[in-house]
Protein backbone atom coordinates (compact mmCIF):
# COMPACT_ATOMS: atom_id res chain seq x y z
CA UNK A 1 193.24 193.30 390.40
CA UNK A 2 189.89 192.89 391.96
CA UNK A 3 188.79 194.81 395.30
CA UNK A 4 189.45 192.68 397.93
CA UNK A 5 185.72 192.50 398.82
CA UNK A 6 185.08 190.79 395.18
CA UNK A 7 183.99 187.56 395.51
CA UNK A 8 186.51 184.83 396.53
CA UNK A 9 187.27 181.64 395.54
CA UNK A 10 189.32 180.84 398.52
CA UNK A 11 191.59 182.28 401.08
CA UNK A 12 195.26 181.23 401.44
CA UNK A 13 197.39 181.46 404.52
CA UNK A 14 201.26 179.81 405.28
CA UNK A 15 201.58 177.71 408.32
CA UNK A 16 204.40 178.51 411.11
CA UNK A 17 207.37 176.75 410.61
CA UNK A 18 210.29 178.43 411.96
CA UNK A 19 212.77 181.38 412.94
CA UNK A 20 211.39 184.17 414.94
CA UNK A 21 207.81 183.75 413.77
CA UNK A 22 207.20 180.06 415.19
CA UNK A 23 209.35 181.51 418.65
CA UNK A 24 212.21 180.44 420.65
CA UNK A 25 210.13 178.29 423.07
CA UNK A 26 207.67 175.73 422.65
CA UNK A 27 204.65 178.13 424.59
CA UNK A 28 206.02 180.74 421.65
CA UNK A 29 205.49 177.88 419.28
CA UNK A 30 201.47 177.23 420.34
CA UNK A 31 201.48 180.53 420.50
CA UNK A 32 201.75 181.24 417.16
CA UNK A 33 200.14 177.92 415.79
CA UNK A 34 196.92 178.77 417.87
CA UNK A 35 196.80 182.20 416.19
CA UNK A 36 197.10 180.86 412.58
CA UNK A 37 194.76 178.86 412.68
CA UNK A 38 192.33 181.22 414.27
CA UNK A 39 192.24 182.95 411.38
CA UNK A 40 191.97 180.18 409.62
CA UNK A 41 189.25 178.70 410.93
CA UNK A 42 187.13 181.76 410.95
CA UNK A 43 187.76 182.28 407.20
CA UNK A 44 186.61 178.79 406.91
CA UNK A 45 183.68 179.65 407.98
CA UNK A 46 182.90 181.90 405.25
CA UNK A 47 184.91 180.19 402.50
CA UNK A 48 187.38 177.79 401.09
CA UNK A 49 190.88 177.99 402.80
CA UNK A 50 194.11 176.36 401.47
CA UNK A 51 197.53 176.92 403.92
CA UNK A 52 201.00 176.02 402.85
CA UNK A 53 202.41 173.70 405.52
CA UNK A 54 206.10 172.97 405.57
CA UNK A 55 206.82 169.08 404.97
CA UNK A 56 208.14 168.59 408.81
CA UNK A 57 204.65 170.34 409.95
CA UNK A 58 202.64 167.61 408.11
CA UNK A 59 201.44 166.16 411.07
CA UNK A 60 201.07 169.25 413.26
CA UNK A 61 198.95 171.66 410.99
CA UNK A 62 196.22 169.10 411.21
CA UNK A 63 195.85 169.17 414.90
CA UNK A 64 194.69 172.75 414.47
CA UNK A 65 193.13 173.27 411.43
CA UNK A 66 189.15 173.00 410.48
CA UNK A 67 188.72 169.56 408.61
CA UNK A 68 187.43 172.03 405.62
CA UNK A 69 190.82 173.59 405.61
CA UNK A 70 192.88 172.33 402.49
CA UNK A 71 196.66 171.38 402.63
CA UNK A 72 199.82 172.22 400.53
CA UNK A 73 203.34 171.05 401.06
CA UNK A 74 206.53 172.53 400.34
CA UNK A 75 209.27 174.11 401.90
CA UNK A 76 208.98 177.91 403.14
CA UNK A 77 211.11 179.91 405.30
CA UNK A 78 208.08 182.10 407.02
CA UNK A 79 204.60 182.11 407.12
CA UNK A 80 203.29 186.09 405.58
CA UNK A 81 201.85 184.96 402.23
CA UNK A 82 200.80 188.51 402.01
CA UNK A 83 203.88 189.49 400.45
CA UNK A 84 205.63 185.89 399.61
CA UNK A 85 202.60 184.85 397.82
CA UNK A 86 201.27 185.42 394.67
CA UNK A 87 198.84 188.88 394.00
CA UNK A 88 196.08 187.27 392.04
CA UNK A 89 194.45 189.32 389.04
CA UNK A 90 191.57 188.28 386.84
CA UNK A 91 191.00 189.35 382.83
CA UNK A 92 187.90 191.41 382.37
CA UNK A 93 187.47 190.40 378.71
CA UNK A 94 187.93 186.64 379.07
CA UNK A 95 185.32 185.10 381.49
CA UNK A 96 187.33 182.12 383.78
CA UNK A 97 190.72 183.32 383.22
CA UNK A 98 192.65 183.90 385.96
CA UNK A 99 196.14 185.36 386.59
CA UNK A 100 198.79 185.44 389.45
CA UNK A 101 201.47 188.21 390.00
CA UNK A 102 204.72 187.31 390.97
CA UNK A 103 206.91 189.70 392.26
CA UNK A 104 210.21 189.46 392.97
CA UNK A 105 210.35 188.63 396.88
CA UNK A 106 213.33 189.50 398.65
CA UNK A 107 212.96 189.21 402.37
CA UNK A 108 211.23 193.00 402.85
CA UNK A 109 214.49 194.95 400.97
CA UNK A 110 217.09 192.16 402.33
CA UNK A 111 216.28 192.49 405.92
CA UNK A 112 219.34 190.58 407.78
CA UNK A 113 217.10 188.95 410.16
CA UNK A 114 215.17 187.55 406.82
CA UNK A 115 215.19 184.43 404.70
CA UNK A 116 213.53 183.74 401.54
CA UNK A 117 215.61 180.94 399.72
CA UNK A 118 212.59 178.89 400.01
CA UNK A 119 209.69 181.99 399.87
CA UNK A 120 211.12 183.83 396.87
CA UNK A 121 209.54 180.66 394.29
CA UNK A 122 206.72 180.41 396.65
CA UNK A 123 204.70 182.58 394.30
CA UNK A 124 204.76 180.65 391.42
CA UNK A 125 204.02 177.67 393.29
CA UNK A 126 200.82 178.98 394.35
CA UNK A 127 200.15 180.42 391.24
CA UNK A 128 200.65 176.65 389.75
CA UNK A 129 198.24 175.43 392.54
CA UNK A 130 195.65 177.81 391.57
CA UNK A 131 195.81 177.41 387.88
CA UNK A 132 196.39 180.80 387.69
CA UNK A 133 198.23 181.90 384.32
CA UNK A 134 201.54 183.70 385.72
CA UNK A 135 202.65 187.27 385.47
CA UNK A 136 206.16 187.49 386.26
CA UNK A 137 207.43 191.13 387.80
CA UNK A 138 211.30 192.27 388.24
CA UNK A 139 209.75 194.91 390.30
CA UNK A 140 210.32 193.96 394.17
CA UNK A 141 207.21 193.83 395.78
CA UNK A 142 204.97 192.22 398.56
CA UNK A 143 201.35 192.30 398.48
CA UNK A 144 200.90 194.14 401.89
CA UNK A 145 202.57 196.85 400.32
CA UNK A 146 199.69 197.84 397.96
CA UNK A 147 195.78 198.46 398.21
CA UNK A 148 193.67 198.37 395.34
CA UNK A 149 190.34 199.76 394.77
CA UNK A 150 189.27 197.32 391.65
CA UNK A 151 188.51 200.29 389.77
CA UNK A 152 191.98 201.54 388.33
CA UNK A 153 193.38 203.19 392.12
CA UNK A 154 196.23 201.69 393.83
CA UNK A 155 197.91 202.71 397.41
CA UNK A 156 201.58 202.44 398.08
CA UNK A 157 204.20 204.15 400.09
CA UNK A 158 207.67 205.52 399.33
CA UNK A 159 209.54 203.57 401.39
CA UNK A 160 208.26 200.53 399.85
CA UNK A 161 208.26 200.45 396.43
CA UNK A 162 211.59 202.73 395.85
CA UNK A 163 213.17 201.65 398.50
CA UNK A 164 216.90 200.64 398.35
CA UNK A 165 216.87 197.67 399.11
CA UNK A 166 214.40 196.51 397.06
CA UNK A 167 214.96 198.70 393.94
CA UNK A 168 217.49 201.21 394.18
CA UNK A 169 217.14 203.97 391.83
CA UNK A 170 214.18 203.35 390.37
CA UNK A 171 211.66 205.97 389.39
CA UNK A 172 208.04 206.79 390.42
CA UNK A 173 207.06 206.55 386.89
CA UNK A 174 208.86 203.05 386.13
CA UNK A 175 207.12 201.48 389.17
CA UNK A 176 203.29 203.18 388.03
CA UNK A 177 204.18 201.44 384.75
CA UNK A 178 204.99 197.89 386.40
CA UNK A 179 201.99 198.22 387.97
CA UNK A 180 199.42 199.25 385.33
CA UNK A 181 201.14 196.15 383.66
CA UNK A 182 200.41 193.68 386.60
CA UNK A 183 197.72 195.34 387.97
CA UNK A 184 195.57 197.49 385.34
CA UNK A 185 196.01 200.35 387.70
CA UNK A 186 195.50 204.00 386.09
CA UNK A 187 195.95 206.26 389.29
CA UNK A 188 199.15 205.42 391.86
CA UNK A 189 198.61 207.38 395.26
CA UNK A 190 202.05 207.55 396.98
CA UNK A 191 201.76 207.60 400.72
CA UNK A 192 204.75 209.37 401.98
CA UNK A 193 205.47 206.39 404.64
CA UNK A 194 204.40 204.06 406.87
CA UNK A 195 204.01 204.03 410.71
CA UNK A 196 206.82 204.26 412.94
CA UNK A 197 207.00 200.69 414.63
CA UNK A 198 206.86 199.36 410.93
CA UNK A 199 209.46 201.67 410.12
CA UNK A 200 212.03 200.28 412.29
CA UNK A 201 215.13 196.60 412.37
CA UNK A 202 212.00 194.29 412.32
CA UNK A 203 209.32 196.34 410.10
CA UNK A 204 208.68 195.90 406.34
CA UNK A 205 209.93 199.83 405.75
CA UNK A 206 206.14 200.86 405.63
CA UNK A 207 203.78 198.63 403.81
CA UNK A 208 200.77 200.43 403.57
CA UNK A 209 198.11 197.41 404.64
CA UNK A 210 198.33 198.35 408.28
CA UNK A 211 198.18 202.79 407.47
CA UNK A 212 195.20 202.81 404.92
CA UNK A 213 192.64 200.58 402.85
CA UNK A 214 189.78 200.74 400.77
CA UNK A 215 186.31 200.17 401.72
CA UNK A 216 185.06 200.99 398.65
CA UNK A 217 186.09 202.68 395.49
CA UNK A 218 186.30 206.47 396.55
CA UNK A 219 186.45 205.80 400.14
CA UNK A 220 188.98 205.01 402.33
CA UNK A 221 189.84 203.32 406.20
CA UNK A 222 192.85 205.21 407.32
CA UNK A 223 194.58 204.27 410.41
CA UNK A 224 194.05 207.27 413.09
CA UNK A 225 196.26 207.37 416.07
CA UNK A 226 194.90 210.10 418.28
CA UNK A 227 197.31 210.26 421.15
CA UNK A 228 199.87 212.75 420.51
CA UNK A 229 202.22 210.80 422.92
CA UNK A 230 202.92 208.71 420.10
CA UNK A 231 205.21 208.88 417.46
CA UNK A 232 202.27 208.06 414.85
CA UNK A 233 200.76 210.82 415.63
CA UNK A 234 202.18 212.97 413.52
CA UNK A 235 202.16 210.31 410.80
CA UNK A 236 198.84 209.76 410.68
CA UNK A 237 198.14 213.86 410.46
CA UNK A 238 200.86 213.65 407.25
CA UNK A 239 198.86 210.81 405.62
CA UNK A 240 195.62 212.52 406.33
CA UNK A 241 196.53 215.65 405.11
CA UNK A 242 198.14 214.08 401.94
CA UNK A 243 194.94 211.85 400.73
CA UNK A 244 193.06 215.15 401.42
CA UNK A 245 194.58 216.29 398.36
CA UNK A 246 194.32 213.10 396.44
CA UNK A 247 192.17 211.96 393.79
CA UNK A 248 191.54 208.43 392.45
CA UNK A 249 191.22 206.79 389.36
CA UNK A 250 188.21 208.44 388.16
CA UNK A 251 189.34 212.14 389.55
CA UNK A 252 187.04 211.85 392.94
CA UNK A 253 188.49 213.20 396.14
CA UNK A 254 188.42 210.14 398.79
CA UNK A 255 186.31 210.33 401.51
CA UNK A 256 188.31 209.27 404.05
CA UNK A 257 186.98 207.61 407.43
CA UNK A 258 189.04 207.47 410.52
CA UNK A 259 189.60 204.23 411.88
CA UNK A 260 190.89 204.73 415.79
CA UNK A 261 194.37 203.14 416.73
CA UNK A 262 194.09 201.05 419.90
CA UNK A 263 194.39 202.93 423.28
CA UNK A 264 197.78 200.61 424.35
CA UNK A 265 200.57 202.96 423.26
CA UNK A 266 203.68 200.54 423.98
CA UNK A 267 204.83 196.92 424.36
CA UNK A 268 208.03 195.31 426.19
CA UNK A 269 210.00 196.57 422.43
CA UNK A 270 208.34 199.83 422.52
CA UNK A 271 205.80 201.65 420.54
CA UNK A 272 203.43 199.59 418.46
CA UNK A 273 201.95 199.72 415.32
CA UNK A 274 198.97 197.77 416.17
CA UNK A 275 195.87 198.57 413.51
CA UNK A 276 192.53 197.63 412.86
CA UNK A 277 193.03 198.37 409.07
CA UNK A 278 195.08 195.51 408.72
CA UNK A 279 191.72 193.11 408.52
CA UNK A 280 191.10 190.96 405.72
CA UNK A 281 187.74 190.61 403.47
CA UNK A 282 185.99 187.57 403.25
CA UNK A 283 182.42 186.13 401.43
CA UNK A 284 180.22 187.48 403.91
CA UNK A 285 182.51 188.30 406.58
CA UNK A 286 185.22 190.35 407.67
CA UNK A 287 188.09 188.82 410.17
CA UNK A 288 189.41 191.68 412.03
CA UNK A 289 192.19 192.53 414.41
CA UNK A 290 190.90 192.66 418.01
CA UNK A 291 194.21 193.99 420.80
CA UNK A 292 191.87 193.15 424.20
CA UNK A 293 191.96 196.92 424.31
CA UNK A 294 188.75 199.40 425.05
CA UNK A 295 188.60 200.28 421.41
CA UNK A 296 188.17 197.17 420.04
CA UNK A 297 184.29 197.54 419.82
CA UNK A 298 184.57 200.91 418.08
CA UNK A 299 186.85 199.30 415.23
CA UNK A 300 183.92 196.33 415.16
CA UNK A 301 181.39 199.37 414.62
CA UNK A 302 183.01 201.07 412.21
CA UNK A 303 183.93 198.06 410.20
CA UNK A 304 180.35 196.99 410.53
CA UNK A 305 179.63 199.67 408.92
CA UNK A 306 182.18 200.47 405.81
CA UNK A 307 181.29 197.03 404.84
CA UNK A 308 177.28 196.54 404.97
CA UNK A 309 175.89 192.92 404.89
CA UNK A 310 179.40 191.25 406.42
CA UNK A 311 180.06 189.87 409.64
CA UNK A 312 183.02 191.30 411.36
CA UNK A 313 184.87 187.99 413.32
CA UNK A 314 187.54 189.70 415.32
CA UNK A 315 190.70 187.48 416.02
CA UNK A 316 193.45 188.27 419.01
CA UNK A 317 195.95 190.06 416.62
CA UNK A 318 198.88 190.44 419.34
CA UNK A 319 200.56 187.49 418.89
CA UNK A 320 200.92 188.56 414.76
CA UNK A 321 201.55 191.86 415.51
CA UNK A 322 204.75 190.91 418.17
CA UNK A 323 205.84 189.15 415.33
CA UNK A 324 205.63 191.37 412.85
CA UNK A 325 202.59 191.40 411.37
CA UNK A 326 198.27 191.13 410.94
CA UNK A 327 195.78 189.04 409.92
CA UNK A 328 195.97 190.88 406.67
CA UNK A 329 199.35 190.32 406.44
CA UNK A 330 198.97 186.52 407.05
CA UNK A 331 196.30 185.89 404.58
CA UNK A 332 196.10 186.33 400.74
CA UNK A 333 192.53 186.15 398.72
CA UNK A 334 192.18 184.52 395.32
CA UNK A 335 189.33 186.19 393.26
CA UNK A 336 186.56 184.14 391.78
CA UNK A 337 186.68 183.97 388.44
């Protein structure tokens, strides 16, 4: 699997269709439309987009969407391609050939508030689209719950990968294996957790795309929450202290650059999660969380800066993140081949 700051040959998102991510009311509903395709269209800006539009939002998707912006219809259940879409790898050896993960997608560890009759084949689907040869995985997975450094490192948590729900019993060394399979990772990095918000009824158990991310091979972005009146807090010092000790794939200790949570401590549901990691890499550009919050700039800075010659977009991420999610999260890159 390529760094996600590899070239691209196009970014794919999921459109809003329904349940708790499209809302209960119809302001919920342009809501979460109007945030979408925000993302969307700034992507488009840099590169090819494709979304995945249910067949009763035919008609809608368009009315928000860059002309530029390709469409693909099926039935879905949600709109996180992150983890119900396909992780894309390419062959090293064989020039052109590209290949698609497909884990086994089961709503987050069988969340009861989760459906995925329709998003558990979505994967293959997109892998079809893509011409992408597929790489079927047993292993449960989503792709927000692993970073990659494209040279043989990957980042995951506990709570993810051997969790219960997703596969109970299984064994650090059985999911490093599944991985160097899929992947052609050498070096796993287990991150103890995720962050607290994340953690909880409506969370993904701790995906790691909104606690830490590569900027490069050897260093990292790790999310830095620096009031102690949050529960994070302590999290972040845990994670700190524990990719202190770390090496990656080649034996180097990480440098690890601290990217500042967002002053806001709490929402109507109580603490969030929100995180400027949780941007994604585009061909030029980088679209990034923005929370209307005083550190906003900062995270625009340091971006700016851990990824030289981009252009940092920032998108209003609140609407995602009351949902459940980032632009990260949202969005899924398929490598150039």
């Amino acid at each position: 699997m390529p760094e996600e700051g590899a070239r691209h040959e196009r970014l794919w998102l999921a459109w809003p269709t329904s349940g708790y991510t499209l809302g209960d009311t119809a302001a919920d509903a342009e809501e979460a439309r109007e945030t979408w395709a925000a993302v969307a269209n700034a992507a488009a800006g840099f590169e090819p987009v494709s979304v995945v539009v249910h067949p009763r939002d035919v008609r809608v998707a368009p009315r928000y969407l860059d002309g530029s912006i390709e469409l693909y219809v099926r039935e879905i259940d949600d709109a996180w391609i992150r983890d119900s879409g396909p992780t894309f790898v390419v062959d090293d050896k064989v020039p052109g050939r590209l290949g698609a993960v497909t884990w086994t997608f089961n709503g987050w560890g069988a969340q009861t508030w989760a459906s995925w009759e329709h998003d558990s084949t979505l994967a293959p689907a997109v892998a079809d689209w893509a011409g992408a040869e597929r790489i079927d995985s047993a292993l449960v997975n989503e792709g927000g719950g692993i970073h990659v450094d494209g040279a043989g490192t990957v980042l995951v948590t506990e709570t993810v990968q051997r969790d219960p729900g997703r596969n109970p019993g299984i064994s650090r060394t059985a999911v490093e294996a599944e991985l160097a399979r899929t992947l052609g990772t050498t070096s796993t990095v287990w991150l103890p957790r995720g962050l607290i918000r994340d953690s909880t009824t409506f969370g993904t158990r701790g995906h790691v795309d909104i606690v830490a991310t590569f900027a490069s091979p050897g260093r990292l972005l790790l999310h830095d929450q620096r009031d102690p009146a949050h529960p994070d807090f302590a999290v972040t010092a845990q994670l700190r202290s524990g990719l202190a000790e770390a090496t990656d794939a080649r034996g180097r200790a990480f440098e690890i650059v601290d990217l500042p949570a967002p002053s806001v401590l709490r929402d109507a549901e109580g603490f969030v999660d929100y995180s400027y990691v949780n941007h994604v890499l585009v061909n030029g550009g980088v679209i990034a969380c923005s929370f209307g919050d005083p550190r906003d700039a900062d995270a625009v800075a340091i971006l700016t800066d851990a990824y030289p010659g981009r252009t940092v977009v920032p998108v209003d991420a609140r609407p995602l993140f009351a949902r459940g999610g980032g632009i990260h999260c949202i969005t899924q890159q398929q490598p150039a081949v």
